[in-house]
Protein backbone atom coordinates (compact mmCIF):
# COMPACT_ATOMS: atom_id res chain seq x y z
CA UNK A 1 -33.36 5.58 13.23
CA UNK A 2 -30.67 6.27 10.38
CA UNK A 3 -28.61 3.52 8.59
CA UNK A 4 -25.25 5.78 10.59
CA UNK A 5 -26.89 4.71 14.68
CA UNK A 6 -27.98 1.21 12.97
CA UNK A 7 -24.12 0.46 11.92
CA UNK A 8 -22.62 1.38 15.17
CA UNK A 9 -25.18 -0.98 17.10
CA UNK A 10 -24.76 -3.52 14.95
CA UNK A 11 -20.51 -3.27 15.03
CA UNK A 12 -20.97 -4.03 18.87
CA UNK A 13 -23.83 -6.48 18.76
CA UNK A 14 -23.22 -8.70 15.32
CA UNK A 15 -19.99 -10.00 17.12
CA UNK A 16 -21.68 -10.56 20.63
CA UNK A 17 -24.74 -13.15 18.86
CA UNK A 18 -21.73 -14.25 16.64
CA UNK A 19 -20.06 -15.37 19.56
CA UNK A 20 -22.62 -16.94 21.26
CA UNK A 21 -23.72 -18.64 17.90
CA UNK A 22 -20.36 -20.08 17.15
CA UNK A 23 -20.21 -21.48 20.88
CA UNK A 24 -23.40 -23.04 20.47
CA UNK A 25 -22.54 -24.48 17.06
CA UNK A 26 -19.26 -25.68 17.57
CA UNK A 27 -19.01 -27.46 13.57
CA UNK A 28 -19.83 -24.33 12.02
CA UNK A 29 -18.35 -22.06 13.98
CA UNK A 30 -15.37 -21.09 11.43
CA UNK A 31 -18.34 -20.31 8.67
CA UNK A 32 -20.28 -18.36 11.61
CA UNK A 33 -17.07 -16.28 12.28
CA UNK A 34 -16.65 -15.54 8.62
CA UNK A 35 -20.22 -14.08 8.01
CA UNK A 36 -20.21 -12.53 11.33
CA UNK A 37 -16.77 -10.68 10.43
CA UNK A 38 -18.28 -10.29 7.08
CA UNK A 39 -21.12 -8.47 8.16
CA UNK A 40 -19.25 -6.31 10.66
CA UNK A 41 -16.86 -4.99 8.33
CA UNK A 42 -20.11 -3.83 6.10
CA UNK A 43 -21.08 -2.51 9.28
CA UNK A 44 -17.63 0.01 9.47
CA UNK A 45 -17.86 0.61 6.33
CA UNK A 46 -21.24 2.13 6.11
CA UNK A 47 -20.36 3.56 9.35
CA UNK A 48 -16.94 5.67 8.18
CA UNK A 49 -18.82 6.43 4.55
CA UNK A 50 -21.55 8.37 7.01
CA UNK A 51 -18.70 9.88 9.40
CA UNK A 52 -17.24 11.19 6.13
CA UNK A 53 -19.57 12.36 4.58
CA UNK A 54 -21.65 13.89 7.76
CA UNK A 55 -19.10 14.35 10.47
CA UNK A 56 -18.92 12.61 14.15
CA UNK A 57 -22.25 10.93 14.54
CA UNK A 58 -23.88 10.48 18.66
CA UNK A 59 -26.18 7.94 19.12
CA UNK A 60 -27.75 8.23 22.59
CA UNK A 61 -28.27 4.84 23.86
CA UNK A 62 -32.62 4.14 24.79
CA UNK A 63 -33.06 8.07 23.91
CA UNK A 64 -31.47 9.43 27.18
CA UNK A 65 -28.07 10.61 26.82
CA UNK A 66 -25.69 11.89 28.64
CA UNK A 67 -25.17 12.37 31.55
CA UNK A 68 -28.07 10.27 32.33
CA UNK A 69 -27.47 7.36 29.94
CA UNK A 70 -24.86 6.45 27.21
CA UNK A 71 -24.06 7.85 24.24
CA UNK A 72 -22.15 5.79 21.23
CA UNK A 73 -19.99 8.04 19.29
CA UNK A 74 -18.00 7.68 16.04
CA UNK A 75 -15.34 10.21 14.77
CA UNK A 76 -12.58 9.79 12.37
CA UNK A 77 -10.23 8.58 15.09
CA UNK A 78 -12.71 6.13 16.23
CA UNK A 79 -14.00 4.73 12.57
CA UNK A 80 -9.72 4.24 11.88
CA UNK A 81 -9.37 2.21 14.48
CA UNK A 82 -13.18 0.08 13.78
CA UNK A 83 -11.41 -0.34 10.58
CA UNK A 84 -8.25 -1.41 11.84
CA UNK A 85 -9.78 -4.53 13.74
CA UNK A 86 -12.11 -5.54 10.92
CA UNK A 87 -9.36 -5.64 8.47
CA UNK A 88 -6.69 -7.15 10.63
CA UNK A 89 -9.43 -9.54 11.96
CA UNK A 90 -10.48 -10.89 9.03
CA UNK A 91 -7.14 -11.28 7.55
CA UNK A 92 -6.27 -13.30 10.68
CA UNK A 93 -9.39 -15.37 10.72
CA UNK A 94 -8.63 -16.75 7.44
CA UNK A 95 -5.05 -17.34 8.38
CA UNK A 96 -6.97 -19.22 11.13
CA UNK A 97 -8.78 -21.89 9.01
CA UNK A 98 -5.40 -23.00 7.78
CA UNK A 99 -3.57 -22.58 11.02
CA UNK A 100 -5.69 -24.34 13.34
CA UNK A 101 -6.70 -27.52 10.53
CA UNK A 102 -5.18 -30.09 12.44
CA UNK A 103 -6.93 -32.60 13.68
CA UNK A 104 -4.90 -32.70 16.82
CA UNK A 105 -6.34 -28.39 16.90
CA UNK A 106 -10.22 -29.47 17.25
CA UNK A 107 -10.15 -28.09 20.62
CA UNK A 108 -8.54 -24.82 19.50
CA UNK A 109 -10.78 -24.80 16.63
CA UNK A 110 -13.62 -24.94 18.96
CA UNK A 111 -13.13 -21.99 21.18
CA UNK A 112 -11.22 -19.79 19.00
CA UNK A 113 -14.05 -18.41 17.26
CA UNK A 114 -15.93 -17.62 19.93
CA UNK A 115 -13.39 -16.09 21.85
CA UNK A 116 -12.37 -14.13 19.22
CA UNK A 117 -16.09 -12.96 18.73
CA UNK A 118 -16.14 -11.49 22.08
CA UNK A 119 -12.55 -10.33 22.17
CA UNK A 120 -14.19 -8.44 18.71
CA UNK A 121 -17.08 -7.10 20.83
CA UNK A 122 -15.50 -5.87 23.56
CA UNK A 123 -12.74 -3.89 21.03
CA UNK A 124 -15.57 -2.26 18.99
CA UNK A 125 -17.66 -1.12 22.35
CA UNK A 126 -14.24 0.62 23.35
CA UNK A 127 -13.99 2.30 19.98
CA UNK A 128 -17.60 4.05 20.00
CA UNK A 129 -18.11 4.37 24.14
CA UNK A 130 -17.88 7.98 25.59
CA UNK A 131 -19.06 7.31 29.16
CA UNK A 132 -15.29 5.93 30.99
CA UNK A 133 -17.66 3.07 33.14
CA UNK A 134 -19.13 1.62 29.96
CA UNK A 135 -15.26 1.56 29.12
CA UNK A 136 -14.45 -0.24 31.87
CA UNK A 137 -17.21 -3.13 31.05
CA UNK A 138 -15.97 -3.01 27.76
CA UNK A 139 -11.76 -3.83 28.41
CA UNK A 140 -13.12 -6.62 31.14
CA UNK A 141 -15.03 -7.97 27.91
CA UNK A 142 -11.55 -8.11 26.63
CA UNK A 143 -9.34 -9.21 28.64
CA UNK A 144 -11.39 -12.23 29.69
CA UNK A 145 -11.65 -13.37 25.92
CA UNK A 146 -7.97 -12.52 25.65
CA UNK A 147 -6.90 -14.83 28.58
CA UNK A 148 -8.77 -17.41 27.07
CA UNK A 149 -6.95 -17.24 23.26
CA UNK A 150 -3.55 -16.87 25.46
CA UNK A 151 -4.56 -20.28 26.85
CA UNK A 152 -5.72 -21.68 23.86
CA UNK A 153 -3.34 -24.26 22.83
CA UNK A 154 -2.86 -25.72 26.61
CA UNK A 155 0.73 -26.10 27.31
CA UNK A 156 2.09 -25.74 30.25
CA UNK A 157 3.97 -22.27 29.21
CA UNK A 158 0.50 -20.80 27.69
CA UNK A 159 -1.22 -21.37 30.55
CA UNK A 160 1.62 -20.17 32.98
CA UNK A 161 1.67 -16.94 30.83
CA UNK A 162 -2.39 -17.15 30.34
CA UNK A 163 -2.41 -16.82 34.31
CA UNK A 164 0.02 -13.92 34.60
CA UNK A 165 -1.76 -11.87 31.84
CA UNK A 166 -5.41 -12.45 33.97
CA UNK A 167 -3.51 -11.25 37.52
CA UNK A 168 -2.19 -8.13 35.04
CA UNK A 169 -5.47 -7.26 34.00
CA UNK A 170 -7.24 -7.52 37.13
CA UNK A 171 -5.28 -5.39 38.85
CA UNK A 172 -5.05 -2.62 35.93
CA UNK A 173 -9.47 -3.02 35.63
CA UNK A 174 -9.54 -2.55 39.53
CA UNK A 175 -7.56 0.42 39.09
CA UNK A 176 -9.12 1.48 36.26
CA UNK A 177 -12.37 1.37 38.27
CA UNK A 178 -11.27 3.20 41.45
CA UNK A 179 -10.27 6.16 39.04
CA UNK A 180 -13.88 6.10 37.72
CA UNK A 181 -15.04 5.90 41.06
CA UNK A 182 -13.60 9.07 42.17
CA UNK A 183 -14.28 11.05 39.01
CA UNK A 184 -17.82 10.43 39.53
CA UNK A 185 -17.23 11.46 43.18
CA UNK A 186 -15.89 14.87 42.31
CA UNK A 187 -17.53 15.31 39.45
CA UNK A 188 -20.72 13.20 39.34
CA UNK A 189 -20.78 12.40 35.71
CA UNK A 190 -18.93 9.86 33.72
CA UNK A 191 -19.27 10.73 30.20
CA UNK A 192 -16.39 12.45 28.08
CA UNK A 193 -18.40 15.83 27.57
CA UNK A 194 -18.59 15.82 30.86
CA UNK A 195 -14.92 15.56 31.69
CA UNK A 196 -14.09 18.12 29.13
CA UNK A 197 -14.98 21.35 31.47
CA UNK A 198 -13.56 19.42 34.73
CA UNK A 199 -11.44 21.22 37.44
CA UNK A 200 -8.28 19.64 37.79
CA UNK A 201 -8.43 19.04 41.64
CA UNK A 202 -6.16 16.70 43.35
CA UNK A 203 -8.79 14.61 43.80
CA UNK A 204 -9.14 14.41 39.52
CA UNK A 205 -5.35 14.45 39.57
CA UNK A 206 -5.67 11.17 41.95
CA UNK A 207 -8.17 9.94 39.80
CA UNK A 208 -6.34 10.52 36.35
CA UNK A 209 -3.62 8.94 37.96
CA UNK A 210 -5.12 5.76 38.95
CA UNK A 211 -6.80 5.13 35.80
CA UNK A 212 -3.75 5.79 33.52
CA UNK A 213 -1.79 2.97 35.67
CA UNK A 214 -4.06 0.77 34.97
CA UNK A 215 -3.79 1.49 31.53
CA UNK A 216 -0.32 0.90 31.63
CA UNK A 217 -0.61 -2.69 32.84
CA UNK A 218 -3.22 -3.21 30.46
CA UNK A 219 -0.74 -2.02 27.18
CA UNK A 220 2.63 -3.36 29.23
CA UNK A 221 4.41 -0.06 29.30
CA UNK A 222 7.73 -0.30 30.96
CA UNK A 223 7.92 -1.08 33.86
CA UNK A 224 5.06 -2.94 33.75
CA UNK A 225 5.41 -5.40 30.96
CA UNK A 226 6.46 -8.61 32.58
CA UNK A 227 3.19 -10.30 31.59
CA UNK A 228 3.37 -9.69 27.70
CA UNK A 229 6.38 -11.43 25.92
CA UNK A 230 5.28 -14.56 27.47
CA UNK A 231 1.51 -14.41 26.72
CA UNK A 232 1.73 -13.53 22.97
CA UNK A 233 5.21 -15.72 22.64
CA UNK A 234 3.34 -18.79 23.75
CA UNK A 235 -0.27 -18.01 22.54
CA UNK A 236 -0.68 -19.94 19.03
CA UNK A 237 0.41 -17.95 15.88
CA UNK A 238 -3.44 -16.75 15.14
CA UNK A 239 -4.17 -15.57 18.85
CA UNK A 240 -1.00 -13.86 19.22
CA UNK A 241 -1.28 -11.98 15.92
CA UNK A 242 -4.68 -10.51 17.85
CA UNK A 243 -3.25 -10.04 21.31
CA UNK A 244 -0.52 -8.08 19.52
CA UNK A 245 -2.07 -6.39 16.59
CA UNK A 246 -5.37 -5.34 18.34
CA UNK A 247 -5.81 -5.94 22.11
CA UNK A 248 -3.49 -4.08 23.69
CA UNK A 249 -4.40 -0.83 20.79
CA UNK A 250 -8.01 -0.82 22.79
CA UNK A 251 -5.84 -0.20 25.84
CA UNK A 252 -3.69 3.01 23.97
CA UNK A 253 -6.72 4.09 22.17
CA UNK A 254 -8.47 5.36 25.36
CA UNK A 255 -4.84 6.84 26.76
CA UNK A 256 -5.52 9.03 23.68
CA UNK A 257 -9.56 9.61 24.35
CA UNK A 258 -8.21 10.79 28.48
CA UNK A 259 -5.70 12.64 26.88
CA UNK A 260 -7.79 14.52 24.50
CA UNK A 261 -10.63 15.60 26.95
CA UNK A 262 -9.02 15.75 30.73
CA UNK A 263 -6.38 18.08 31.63
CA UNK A 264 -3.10 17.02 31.83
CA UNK A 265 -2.32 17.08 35.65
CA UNK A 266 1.09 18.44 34.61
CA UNK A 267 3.94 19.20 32.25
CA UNK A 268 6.12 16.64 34.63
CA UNK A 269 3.79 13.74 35.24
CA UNK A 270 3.71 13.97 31.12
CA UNK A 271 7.23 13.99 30.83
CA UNK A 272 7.32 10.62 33.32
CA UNK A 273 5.16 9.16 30.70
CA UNK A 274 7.57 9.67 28.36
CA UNK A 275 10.51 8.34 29.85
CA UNK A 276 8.33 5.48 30.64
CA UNK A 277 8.30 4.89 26.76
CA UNK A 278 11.63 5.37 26.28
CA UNK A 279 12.49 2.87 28.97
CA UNK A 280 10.29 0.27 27.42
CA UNK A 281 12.01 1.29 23.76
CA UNK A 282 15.50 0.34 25.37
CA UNK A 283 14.80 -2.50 27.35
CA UNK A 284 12.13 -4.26 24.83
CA UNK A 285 14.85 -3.68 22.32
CA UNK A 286 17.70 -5.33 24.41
CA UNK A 287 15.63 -8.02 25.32
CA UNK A 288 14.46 -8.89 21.66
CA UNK A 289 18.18 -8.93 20.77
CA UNK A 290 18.56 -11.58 23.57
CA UNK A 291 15.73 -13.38 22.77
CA UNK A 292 16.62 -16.92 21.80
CA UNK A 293 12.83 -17.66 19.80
CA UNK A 294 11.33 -16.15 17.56
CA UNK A 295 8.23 -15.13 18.38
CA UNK A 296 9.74 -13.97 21.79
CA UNK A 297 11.63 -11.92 20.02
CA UNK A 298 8.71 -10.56 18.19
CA UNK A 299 6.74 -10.15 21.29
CA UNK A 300 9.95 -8.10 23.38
CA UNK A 301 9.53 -5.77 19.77
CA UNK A 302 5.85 -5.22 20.94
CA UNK A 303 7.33 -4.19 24.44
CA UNK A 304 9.41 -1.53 22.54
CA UNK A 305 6.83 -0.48 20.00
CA UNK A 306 4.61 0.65 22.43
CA UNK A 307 7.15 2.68 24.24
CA UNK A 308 7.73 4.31 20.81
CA UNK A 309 3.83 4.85 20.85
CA UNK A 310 3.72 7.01 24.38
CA UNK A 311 7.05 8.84 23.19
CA UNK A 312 5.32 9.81 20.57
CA UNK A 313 2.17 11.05 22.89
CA UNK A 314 4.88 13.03 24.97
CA UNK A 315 7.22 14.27 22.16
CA UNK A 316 5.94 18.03 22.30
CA UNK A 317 4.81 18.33 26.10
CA UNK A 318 1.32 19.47 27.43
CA UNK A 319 1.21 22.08 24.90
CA UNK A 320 1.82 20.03 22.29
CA UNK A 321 -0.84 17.39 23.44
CA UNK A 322 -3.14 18.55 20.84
CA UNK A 323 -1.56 17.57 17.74
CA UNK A 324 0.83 14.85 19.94
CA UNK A 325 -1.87 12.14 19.61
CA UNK A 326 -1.89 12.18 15.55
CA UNK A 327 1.55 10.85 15.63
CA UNK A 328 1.04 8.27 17.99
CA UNK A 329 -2.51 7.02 16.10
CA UNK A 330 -0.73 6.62 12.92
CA UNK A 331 2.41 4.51 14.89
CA UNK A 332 -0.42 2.70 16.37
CA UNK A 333 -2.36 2.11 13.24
CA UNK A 334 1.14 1.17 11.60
CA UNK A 335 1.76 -1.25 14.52
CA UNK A 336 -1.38 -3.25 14.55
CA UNK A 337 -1.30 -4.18 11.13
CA UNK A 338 2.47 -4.39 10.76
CA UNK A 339 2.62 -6.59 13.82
CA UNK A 340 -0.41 -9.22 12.96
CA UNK A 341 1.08 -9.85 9.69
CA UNK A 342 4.79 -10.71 11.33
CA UNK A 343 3.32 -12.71 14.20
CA UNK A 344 1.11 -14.70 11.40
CA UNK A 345 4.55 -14.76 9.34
CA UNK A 346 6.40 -16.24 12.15
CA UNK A 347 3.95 -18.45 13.21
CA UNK A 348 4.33 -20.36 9.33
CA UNK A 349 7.89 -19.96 9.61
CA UNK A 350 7.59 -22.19 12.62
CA UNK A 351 5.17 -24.79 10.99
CA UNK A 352 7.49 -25.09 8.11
CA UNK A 353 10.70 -24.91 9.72
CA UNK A 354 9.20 -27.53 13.35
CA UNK A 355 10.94 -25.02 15.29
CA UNK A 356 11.64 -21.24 15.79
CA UNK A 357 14.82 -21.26 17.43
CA UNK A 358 16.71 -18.38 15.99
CA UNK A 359 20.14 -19.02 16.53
CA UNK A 360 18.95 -22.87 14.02
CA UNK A 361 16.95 -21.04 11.46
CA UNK A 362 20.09 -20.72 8.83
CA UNK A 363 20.23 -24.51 9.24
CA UNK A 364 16.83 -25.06 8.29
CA UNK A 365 16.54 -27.26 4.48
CA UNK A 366 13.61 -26.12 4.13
CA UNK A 367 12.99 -22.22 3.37
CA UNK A 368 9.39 -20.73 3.43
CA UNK A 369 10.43 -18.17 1.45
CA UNK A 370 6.66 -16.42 1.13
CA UNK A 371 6.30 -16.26 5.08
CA UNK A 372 10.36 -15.30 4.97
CA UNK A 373 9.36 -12.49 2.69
CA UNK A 374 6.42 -11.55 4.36
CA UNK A 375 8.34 -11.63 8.16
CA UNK A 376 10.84 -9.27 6.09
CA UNK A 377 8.29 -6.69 4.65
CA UNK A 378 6.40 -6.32 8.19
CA UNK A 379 9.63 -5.62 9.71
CA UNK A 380 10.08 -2.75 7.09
CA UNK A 381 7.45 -0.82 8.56
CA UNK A 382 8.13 -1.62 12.19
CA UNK A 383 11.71 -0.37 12.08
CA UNK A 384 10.32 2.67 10.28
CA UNK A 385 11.76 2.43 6.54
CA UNK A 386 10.09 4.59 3.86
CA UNK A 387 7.49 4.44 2.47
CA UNK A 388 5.79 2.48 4.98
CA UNK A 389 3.11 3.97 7.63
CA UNK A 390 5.71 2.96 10.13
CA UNK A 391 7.83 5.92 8.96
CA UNK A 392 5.59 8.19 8.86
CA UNK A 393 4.53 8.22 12.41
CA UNK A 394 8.23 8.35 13.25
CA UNK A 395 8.89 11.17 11.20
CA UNK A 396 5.56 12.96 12.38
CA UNK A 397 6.99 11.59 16.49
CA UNK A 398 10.49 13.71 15.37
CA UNK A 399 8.91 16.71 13.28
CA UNK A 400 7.28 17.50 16.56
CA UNK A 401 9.83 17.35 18.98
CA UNK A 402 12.11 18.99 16.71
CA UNK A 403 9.40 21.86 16.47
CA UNK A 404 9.35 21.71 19.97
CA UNK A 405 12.91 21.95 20.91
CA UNK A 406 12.33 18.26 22.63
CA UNK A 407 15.43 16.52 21.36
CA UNK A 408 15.77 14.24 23.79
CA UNK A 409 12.93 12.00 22.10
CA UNK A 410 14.37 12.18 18.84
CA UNK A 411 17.21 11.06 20.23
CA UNK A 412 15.44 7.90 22.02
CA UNK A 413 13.43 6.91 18.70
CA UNK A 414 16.62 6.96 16.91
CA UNK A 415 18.13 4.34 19.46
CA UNK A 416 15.00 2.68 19.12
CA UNK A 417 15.50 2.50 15.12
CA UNK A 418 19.08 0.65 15.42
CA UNK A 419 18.07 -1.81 18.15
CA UNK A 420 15.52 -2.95 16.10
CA UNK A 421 17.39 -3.13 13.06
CA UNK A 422 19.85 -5.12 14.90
CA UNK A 423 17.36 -7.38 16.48
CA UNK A 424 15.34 -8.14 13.30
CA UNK A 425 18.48 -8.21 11.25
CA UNK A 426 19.47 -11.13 13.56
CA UNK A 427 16.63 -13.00 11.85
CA UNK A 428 16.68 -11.45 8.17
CA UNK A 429 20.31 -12.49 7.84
CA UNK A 430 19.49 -16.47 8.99
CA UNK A 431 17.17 -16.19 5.92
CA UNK A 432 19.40 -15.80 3.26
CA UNK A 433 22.50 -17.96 4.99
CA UNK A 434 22.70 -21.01 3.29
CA UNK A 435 26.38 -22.55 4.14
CA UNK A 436 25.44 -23.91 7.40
CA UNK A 437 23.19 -26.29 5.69
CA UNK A 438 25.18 -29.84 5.67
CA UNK A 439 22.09 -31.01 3.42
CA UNK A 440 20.30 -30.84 -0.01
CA UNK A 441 18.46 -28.03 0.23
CA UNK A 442 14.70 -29.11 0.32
CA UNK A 443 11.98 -28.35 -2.38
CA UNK A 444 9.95 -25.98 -1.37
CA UNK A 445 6.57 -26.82 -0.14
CA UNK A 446 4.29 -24.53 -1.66
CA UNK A 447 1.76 -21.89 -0.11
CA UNK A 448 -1.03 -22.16 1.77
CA UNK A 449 -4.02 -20.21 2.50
CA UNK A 450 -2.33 -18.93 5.74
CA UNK A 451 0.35 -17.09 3.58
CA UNK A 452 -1.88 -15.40 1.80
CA UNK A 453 -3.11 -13.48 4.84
CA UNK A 454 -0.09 -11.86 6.68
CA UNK A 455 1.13 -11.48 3.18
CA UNK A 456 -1.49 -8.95 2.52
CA UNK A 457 -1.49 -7.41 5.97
CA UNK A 458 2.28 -6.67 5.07
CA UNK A 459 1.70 -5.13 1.71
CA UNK A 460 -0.92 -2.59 3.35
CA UNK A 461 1.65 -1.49 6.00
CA UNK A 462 3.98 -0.65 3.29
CA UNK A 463 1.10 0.98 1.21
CA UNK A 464 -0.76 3.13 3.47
CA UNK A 465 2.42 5.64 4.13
CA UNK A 466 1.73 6.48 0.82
CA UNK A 467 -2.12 7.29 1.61
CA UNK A 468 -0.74 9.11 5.42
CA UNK A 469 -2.10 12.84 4.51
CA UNK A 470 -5.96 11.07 3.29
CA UNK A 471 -5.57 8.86 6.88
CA UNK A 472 -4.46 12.32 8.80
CA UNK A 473 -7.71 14.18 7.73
CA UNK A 474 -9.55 11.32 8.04
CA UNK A 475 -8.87 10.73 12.02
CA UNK A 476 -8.84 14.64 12.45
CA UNK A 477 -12.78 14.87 11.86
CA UNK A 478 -14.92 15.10 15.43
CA UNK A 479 -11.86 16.79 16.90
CA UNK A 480 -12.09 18.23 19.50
CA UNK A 481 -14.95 16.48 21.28
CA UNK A 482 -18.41 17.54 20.45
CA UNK A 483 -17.17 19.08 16.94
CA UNK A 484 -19.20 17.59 13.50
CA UNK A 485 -16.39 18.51 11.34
């Protein structure tokens, strides 16, 4: 067996015996996560050097692949996204260790590692599955581990909003499942190659159908999102910079796979999608402007976000589909980094501040001006300023429906641009008010560990627009399906 099949076992498995490691030793469970993340990233590393170098590697699970077994796969599209996780992840787990020191956090402490472990498994089994079942397994994997970091900190909110987020996902994974169920009925295969030469009967239509509903709860498009601002609002700062950044990606990231190898069922049902987004860019962005907290206000930004994500799949219609999903990889690559380090950002803001009312922030003596920076920077790429990967997947979203003769999107990701430039200005400019403070201002209290974190995850959103054409070819190799190069 090569080192290329060793590293993608090992991303899927080091996390799972991390997990159960850090549950069993509950003392060292931070150091466990640390080496275990450690290792993993080594793992994606090796793994996207090989992809480079060699092209899409296929590692038939047991030596029967499909349609008889399983076959692991990693392609440029799947290695950018292995990498995404790793380097968000780890970034987050340190921010961790400093967020969750308390001593009143030793129950958080506890379970967040190996939660997060498994949440980690279950993200990297989505990333390198090609049979839609093993998929399934693999976003149940997830969302249980998810419901438990929503929970995490025990109030009465997170565990209102933990509940709502489990009912969510079980209903999108039973959905999910009946759409498997009937592919393999018409079909009787499961794996992507598989799909790729598929009739498009109603029966396939039916089953396309069902599965990208599910989906949809799963990644809280519009209209159904009601389960996400309050899950990653009330979900400590750590947790929510996960849920945000990386769980609900897993979610988009096999919209894109579906989209790639199964027909379309048609130009219409594509163009629902799309006003789908745009509802969610519009009503995430009036709610965030409402929002009276701040990380609900960052949360209702997710809402829109994503909207912006499945405009961007639908921005060129079916035709278009082909080169569509580029734009909306490199909004959601922006997004999941962009988004951990202003959740982390908030989430100090809050420690510092003792509260995250927004409408109080200017009042605030104290100013943590490295998490105030940081909060500023992330929002930089999210409302899509140059140079920041942000903007480039907006201006690769408009290139194409320009090209296309779609204007209608441009016109609903340039709404989506001034709400959230009015929504995160609402927070920028309590930053740098000072004259409703009746007192001295106070000394500032220095950085921690945890600044050093989102800090860095807001620097790299900014950075990699500059490195978009290198990320571009990069995702672009194993396309289409069953290519090398």
């Amino acid at each position: 067996m090569t080192l290329d099949l060793d590293m993608m076992m090992m991303a899927i498995f080091l996390p799972l015996f991390g997990a159960i490691a850090a549950f069993i030793l509950p003392r060292a469970a931070a150091l466990v996560g640390l080496v275990t993340l450690a290792l993993t990233t080594g793992a994606v590393i090796a793994l996207g050097l090989e992809v480079r170098q060699s092209g899409a590697v296929v590692l038939p699970l047991g030596g029967w692949g499909a349609p008889l077994g399983i076959d692991l796969r990693a392609d440029g599209l799947s290695v950018a996204m292995l990498a995404l996780t790793s380097a968000v992840g780890f970034l987050v787990s340190i921010a961790a260790l400093d967020a969750l020191k308390g001593a009143d956090q030793a129950r958080e402490r506890q379970y967040f590692w190996p939660l997060w472990l498994l949440l980690l498994t279950g993200i990297n089994g989505v990333y390198l599955s090609t049979d839609i079942f093993n998929l399934y397994v693999m976003i149940e994997v997830i969302a249980l581990a998810a419901v438990g970091l929503t929970v995490l900190s025990a109030t009465r909110a997170a565990v209102q909003a933990g509940l709502e987020y489990m009912y969510a996902s079980i209903l999108g994974a039973l959905l999910f499942l009946m759409g498997v169920g009937f592919i393999y009925l018409q079909i009787g295969r499961l794996d992507f190659t598989g799909l790729m030469g598929a009739e498009p009967t109603a029966a396939l239509i039916a089953a396309v159908a069902l599965m990208f509903v599910g989906l949809a709860l799963k990644t809280a498009l519009f209209p159904l999102h009601l389960w996400l601002p309050a899950a990653h609002a009330n979900a400590t700062a750590p947790a929510s910079a996960l849920l945000s950044g990386l769980v609900v990606k897993a979610a988009l990231y096999i919209v894109l796979r579906l989209a790639q190898y199964m027909p379309f069922p048609s130009e219409t049902l594509l163009t629902l999608v799309g006003l789908m987004g745009a509802g969610a860019v519009i009503w995430g962005g009036i709610q965030a402007l409402r929002a009276e907290r701040l990380k609900l206000l960052v949360a209702w930004s997710t809402v829109a976000q994503i909207g912006l994500i499945f405009v961007a799949f639908a921005r060129a219609g079916e035709v278009g589909l082909t080169e569509s999903w580029k734009a909306a990889a490199l909004l959601i690559l922006a997004h999941g980094i962009a988004k951990a380090a202003m959740f982390l950002a908030a989430g100090r803001i809050k420690d510092e501040i003792g509260h995250d009312v927004i409408r109080d922030l200017d009042r605030a003596p104290v100013r943590p001006t490295l998490a105030q920076f940081t909060f500023a920077l992330a929002a930089i790429s999210l409302i899509g300023l140059p140079p920041s990967l942000g903007f480039i997947g907006k201006w690769s979203l408009m290139e194409g429906a320009l090209v296309a003769g779609y204007w209608h999107w441009v016109a609903v990701t340039m709404l989506g641009t001034l709400l959230s430039v009015a929504y995160f200005s609402r927070v920028l400019s309590a930053f740098l008010r000072f004259d409703r403070i009746r007192t001295p201002v106070a000394e500032h209290q220095g950085w921690a560990l945890a600044d050093a974190a989102p800090l860095t995850l807001a620097l790299t959103a900014i950075g990699l627009g500059l490195m978009a054409a290198p990320i571009l070819r990069f995702i672009e190799i194993g396309y289409p399906f069953g290519a090398a190069l």
